[in-house]
PDB file of N, CA and C in Angstrom:
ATOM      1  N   UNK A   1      37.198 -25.545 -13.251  1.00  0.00           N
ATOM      2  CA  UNK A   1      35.797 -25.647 -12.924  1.00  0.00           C
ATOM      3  C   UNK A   1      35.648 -26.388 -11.588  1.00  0.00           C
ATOM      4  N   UNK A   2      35.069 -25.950 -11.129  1.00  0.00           N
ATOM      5  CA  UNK A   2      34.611 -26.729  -9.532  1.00  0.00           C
ATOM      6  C   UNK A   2      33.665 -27.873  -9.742  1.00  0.00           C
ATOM      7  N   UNK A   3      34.000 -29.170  -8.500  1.00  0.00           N
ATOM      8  CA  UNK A   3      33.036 -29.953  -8.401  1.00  0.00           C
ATOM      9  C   UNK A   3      31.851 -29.755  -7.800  1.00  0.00           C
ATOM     10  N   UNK A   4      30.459 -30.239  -8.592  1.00  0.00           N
ATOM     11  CA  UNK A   4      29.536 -30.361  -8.125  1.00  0.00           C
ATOM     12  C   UNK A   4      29.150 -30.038  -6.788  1.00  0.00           C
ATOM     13  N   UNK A   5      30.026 -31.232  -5.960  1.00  0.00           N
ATOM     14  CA  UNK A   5      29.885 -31.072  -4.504  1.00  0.00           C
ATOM     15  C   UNK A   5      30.171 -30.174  -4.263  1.00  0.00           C
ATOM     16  N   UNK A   6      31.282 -29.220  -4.288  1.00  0.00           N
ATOM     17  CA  UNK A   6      31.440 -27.643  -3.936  1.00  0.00           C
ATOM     18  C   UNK A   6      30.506 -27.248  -4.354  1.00  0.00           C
ATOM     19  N   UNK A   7      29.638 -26.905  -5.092  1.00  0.00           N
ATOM     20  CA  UNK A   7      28.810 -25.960  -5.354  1.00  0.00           C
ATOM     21  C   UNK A   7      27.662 -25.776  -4.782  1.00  0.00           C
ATOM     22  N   UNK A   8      27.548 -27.268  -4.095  1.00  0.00           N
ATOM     23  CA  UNK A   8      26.307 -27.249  -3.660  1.00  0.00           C
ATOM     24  C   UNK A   8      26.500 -27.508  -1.937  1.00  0.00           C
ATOM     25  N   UNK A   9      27.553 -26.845  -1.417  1.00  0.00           N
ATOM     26  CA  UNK A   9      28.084 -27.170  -0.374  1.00  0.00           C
ATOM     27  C   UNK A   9      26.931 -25.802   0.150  1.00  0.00           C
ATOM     28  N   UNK A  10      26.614 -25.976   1.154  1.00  0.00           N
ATOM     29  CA  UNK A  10      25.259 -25.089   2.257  1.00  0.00           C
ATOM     30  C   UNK A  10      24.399 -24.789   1.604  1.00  0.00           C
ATOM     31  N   UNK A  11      24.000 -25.700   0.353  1.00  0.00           N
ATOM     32  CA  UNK A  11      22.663 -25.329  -0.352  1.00  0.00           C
ATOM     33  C   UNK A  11      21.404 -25.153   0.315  1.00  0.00           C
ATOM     34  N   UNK A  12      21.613 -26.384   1.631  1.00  0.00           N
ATOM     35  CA  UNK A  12      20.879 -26.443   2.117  1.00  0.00           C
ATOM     36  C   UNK A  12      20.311 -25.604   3.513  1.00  0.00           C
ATOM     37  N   UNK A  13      20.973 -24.564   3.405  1.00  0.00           N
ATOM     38  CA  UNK A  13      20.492 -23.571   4.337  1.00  0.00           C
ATOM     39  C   UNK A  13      20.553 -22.606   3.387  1.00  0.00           C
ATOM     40  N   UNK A  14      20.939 -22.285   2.145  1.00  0.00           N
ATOM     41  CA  UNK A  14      19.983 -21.399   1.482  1.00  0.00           C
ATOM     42  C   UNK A  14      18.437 -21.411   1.059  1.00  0.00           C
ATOM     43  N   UNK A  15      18.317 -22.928   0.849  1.00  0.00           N
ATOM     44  CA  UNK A  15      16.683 -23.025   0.518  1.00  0.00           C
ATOM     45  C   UNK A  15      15.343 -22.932   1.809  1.00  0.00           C
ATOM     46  N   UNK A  16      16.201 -23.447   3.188  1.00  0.00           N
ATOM     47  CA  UNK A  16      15.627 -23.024   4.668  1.00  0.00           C
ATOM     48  C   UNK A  16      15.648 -21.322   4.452  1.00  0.00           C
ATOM     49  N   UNK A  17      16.161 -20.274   4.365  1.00  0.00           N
ATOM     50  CA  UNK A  17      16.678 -18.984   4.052  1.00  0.00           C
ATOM     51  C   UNK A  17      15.829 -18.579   3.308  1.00  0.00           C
ATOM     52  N   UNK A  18      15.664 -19.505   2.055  1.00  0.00           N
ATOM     53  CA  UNK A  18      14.972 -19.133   1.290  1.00  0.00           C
ATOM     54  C   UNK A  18      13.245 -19.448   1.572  1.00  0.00           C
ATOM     55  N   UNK A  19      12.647 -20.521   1.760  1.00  0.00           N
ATOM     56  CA  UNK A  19      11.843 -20.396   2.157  1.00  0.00           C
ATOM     57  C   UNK A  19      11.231 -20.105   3.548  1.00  0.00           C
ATOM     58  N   UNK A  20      11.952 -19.817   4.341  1.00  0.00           N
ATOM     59  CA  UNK A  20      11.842 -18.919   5.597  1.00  0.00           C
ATOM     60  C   UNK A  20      11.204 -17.180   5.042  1.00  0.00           C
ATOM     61  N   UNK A  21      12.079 -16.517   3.787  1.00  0.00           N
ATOM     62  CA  UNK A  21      11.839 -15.523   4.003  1.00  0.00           C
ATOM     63  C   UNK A  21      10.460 -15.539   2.573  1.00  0.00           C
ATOM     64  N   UNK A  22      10.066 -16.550   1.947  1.00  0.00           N
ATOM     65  CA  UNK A  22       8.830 -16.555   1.194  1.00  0.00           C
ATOM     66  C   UNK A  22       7.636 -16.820   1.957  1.00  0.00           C
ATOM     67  N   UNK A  23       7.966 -17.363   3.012  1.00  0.00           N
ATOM     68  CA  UNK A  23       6.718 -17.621   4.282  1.00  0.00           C
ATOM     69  C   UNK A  23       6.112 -15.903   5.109  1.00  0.00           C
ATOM     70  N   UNK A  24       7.243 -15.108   5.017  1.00  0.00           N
ATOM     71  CA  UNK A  24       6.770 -13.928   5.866  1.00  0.00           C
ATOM     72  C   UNK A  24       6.465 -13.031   4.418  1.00  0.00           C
ATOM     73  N   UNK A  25       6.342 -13.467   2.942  1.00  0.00           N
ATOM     74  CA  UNK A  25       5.378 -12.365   2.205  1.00  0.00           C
ATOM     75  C   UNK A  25       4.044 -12.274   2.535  1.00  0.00           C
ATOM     76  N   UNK A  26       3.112 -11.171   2.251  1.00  0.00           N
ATOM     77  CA  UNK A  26       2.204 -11.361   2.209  1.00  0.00           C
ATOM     78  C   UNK A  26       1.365 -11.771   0.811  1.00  0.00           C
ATOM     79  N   UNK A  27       0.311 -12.335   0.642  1.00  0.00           N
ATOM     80  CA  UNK A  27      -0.754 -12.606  -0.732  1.00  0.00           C
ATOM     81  C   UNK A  27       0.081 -11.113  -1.741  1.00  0.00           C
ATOM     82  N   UNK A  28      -0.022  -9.818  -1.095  1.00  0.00           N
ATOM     83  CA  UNK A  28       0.285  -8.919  -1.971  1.00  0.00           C
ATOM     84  C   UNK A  28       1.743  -8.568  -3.055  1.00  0.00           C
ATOM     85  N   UNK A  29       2.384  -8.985  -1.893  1.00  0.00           N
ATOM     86  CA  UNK A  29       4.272  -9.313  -2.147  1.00  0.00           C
ATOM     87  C   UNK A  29       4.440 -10.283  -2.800  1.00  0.00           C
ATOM     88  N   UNK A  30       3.417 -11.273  -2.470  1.00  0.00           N
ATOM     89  CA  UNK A  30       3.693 -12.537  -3.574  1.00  0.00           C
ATOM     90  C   UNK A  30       3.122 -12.425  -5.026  1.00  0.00           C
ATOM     91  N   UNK A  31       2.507 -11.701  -5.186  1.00  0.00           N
ATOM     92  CA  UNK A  31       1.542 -11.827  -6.388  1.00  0.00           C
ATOM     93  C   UNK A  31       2.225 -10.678  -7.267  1.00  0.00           C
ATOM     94  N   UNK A  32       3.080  -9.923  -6.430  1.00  0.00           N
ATOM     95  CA  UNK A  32       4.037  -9.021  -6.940  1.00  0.00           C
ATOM     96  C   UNK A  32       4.993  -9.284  -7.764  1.00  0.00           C
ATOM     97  N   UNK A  33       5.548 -10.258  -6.733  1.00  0.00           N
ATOM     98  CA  UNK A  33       6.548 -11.336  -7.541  1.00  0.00           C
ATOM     99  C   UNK A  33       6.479 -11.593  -8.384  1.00  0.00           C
ATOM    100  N   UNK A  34       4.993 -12.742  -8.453  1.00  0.00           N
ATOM    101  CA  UNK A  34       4.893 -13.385  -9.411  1.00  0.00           C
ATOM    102  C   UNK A  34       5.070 -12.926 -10.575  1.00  0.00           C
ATOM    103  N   UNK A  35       4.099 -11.595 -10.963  1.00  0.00           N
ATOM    104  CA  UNK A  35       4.163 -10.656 -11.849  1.00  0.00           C
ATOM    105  C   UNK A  35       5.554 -10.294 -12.192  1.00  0.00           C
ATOM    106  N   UNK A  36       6.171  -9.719 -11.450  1.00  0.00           N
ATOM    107  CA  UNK A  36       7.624  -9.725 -12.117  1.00  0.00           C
ATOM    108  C   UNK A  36       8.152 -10.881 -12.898  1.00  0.00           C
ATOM    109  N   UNK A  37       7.886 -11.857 -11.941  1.00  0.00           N
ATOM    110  CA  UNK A  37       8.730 -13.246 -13.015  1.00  0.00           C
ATOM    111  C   UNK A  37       7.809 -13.372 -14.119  1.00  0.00           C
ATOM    112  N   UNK A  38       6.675 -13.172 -14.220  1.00  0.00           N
ATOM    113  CA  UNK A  38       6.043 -13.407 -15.348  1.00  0.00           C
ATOM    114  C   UNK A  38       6.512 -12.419 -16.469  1.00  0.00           C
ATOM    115  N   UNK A  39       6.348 -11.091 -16.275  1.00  0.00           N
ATOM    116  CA  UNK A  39       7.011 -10.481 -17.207  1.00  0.00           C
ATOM    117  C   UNK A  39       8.538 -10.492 -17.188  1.00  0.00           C
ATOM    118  N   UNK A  40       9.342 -10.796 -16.386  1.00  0.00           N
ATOM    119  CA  UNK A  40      11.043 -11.405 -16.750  1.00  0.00           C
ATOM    120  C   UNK A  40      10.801 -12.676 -18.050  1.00  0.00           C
ATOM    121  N   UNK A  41       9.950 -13.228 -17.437  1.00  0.00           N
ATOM    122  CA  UNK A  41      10.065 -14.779 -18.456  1.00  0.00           C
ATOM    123  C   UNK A  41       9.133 -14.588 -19.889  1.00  0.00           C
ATOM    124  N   UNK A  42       8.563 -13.701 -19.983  1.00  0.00           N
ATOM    125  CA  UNK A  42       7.131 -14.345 -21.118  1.00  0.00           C
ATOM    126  C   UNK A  42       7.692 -14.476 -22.362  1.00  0.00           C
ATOM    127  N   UNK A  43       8.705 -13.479 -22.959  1.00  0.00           N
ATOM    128  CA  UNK A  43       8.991 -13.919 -24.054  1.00  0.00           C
ATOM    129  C   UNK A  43       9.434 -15.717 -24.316  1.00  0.00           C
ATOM    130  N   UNK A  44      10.422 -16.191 -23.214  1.00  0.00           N
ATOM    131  CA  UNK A  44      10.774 -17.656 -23.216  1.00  0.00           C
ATOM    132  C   UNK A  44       9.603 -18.304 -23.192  1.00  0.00           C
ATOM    133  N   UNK A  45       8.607 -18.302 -22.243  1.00  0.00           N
ATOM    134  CA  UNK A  45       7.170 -19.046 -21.753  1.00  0.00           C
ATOM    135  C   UNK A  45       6.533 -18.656 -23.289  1.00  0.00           C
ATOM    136  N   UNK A  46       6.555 -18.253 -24.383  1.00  0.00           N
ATOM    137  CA  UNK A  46       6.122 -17.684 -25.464  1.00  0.00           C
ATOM    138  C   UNK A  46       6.329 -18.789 -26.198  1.00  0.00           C
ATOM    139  N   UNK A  47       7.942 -18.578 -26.169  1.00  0.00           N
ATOM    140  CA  UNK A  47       9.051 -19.264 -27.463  1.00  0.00           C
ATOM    141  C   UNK A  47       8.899 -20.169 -27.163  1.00  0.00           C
ATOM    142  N   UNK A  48       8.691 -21.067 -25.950  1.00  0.00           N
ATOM    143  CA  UNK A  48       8.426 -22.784 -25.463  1.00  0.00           C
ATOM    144  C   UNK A  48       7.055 -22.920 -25.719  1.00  0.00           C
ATOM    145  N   UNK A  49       6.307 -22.637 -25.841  1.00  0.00           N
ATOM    146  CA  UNK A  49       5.223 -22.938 -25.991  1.00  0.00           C
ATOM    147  C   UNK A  49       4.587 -24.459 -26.564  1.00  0.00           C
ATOM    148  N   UNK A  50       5.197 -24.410 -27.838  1.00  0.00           N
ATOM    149  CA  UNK A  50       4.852 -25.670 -28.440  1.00  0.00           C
ATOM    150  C   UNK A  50       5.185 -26.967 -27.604  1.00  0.00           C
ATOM    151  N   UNK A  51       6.367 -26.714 -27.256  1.00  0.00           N
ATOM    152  CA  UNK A  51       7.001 -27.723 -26.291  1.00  0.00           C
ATOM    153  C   UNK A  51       6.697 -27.827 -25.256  1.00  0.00           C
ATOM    154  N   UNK A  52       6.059 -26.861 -24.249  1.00  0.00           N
ATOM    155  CA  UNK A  52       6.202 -27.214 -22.779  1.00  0.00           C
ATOM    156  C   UNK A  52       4.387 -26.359 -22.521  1.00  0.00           C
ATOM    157  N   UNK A  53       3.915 -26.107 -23.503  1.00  0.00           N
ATOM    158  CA  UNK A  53       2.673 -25.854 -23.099  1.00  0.00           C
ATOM    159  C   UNK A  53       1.479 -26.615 -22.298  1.00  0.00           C
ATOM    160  N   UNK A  54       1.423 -27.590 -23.042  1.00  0.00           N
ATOM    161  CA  UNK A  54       0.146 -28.885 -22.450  1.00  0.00           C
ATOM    162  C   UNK A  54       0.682 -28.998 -20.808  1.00  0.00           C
ATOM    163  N   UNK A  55       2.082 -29.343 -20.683  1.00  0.00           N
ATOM    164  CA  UNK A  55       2.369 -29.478 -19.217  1.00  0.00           C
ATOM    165  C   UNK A  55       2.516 -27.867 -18.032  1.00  0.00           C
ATOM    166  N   UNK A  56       2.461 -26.823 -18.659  1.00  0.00           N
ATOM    167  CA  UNK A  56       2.467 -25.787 -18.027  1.00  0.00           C
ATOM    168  C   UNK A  56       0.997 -25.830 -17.666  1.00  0.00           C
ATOM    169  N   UNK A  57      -0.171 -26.331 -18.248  1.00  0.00           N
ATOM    170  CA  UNK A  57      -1.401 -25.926 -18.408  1.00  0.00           C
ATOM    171  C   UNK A  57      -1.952 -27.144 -17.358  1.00  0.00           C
ATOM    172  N   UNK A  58      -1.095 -28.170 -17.163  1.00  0.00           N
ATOM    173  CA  UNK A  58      -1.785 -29.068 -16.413  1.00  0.00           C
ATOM    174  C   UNK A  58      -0.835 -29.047 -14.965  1.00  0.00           C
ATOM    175  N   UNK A  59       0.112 -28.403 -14.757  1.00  0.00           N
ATOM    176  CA  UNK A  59       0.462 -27.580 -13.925  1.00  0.00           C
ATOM    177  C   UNK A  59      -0.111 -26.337 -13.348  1.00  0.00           C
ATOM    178  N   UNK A  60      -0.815 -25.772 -13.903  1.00  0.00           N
ATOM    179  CA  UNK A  60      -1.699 -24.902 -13.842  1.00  0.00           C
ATOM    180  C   UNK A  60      -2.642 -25.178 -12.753  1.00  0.00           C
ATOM    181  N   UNK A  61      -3.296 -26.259 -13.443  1.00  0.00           N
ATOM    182  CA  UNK A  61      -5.158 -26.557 -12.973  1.00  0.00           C
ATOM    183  C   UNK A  61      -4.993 -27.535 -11.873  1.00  0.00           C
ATOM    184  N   UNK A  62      -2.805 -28.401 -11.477  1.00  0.00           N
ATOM    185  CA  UNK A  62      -3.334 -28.534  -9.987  1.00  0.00           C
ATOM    186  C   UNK A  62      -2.740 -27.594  -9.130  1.00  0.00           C
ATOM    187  N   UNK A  63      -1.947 -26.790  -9.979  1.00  0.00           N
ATOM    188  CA  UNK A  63      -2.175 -25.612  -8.418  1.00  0.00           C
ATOM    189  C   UNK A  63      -3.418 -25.403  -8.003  1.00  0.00           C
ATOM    190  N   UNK A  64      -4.141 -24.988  -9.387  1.00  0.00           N
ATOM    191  CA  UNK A  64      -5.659 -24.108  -8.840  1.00  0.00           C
ATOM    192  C   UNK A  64      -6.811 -25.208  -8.085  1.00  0.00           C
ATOM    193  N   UNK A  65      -6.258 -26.550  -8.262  1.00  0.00           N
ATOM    194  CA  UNK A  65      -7.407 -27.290  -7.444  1.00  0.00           C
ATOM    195  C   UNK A  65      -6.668 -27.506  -5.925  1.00  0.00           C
ATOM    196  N   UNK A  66      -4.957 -27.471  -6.097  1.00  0.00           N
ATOM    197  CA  UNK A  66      -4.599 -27.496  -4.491  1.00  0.00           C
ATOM    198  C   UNK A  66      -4.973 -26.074  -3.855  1.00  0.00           C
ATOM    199  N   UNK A  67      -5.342 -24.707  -4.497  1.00  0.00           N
ATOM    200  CA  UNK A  67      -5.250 -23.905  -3.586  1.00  0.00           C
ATOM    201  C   UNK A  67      -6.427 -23.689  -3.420  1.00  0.00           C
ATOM    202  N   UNK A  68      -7.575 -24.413  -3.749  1.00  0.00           N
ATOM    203  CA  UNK A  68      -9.044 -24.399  -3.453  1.00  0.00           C
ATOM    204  C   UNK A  68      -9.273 -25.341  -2.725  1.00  0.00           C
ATOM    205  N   UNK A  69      -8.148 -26.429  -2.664  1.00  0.00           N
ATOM    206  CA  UNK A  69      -8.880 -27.505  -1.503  1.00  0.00           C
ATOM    207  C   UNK A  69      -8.086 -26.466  -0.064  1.00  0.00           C
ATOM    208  N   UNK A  70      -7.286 -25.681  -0.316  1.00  0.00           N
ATOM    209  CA  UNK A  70      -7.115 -25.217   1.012  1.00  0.00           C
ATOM    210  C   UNK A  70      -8.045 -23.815   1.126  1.00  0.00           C
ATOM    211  N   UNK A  71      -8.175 -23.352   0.663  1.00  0.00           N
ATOM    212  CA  UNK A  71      -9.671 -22.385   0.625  1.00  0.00           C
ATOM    213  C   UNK A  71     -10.700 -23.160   1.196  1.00  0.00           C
ATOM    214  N   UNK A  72     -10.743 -24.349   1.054  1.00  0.00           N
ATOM    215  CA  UNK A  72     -12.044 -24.983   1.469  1.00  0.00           C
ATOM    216  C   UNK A  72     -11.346 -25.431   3.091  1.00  0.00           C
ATOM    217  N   UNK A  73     -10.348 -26.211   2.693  1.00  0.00           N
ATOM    218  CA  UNK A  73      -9.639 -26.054   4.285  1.00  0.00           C
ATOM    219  C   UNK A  73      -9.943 -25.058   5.336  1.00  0.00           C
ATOM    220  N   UNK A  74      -9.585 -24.056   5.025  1.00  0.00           N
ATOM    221  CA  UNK A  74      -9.392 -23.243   5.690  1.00  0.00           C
ATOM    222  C   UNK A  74     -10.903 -22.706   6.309  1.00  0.00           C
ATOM    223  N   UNK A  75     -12.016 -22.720   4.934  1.00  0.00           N
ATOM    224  CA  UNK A  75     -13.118 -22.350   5.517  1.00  0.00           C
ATOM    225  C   UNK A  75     -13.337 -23.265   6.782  1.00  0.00           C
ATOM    226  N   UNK A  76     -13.557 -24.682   6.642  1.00  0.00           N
ATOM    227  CA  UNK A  76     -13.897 -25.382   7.544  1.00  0.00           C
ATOM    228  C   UNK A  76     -12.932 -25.378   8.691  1.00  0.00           C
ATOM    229  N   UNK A  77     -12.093 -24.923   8.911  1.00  0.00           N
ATOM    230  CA  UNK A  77     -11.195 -25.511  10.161  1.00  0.00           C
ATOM    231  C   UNK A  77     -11.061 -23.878  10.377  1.00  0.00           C
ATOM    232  N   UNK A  78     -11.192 -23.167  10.287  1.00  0.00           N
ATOM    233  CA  UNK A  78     -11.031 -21.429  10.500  1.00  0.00           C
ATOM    234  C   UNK A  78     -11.565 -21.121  11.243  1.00  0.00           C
TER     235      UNK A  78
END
């Protein structure tokens, strides 16, 4: 088995890589995504439920208030 440190040796230009190429989706490509991972995952997001629900749900409501303070951002500085 390999150490840790090997494994995570240029992680860090995969996640630059990686979010380099999530910056050039568009709203449409992303929401595409999402949908895919949502239906890859729902049975698990199902089966956890009891356990990891309350915090999925309050995960939830601050995405939806960070992406309305930038909606509002954006109105004003646009």
């Amino acid at each position: 088995m390999r150490e840790l440190g090997t494994l995570r040796e240029g992680w860090d230009t995969l996640e630059a890589d990686e979010t380099r190429l999530l910056r050039r989706l568009t709203v449409h490509e992303s929401i595409r995504q999402w949908l895919i991972l949502q239906q890859t995952f729902e049975s698990q997001l199902q089966e956890t439920a009891t356990l990891f629900g309350s915090e999925r749900q309050t995960a939830l409501a601050q995405l939806q208030a960070r992406l309305r303070r930038l909606a509002e951002w954006q109105t004003n500085h646009g």
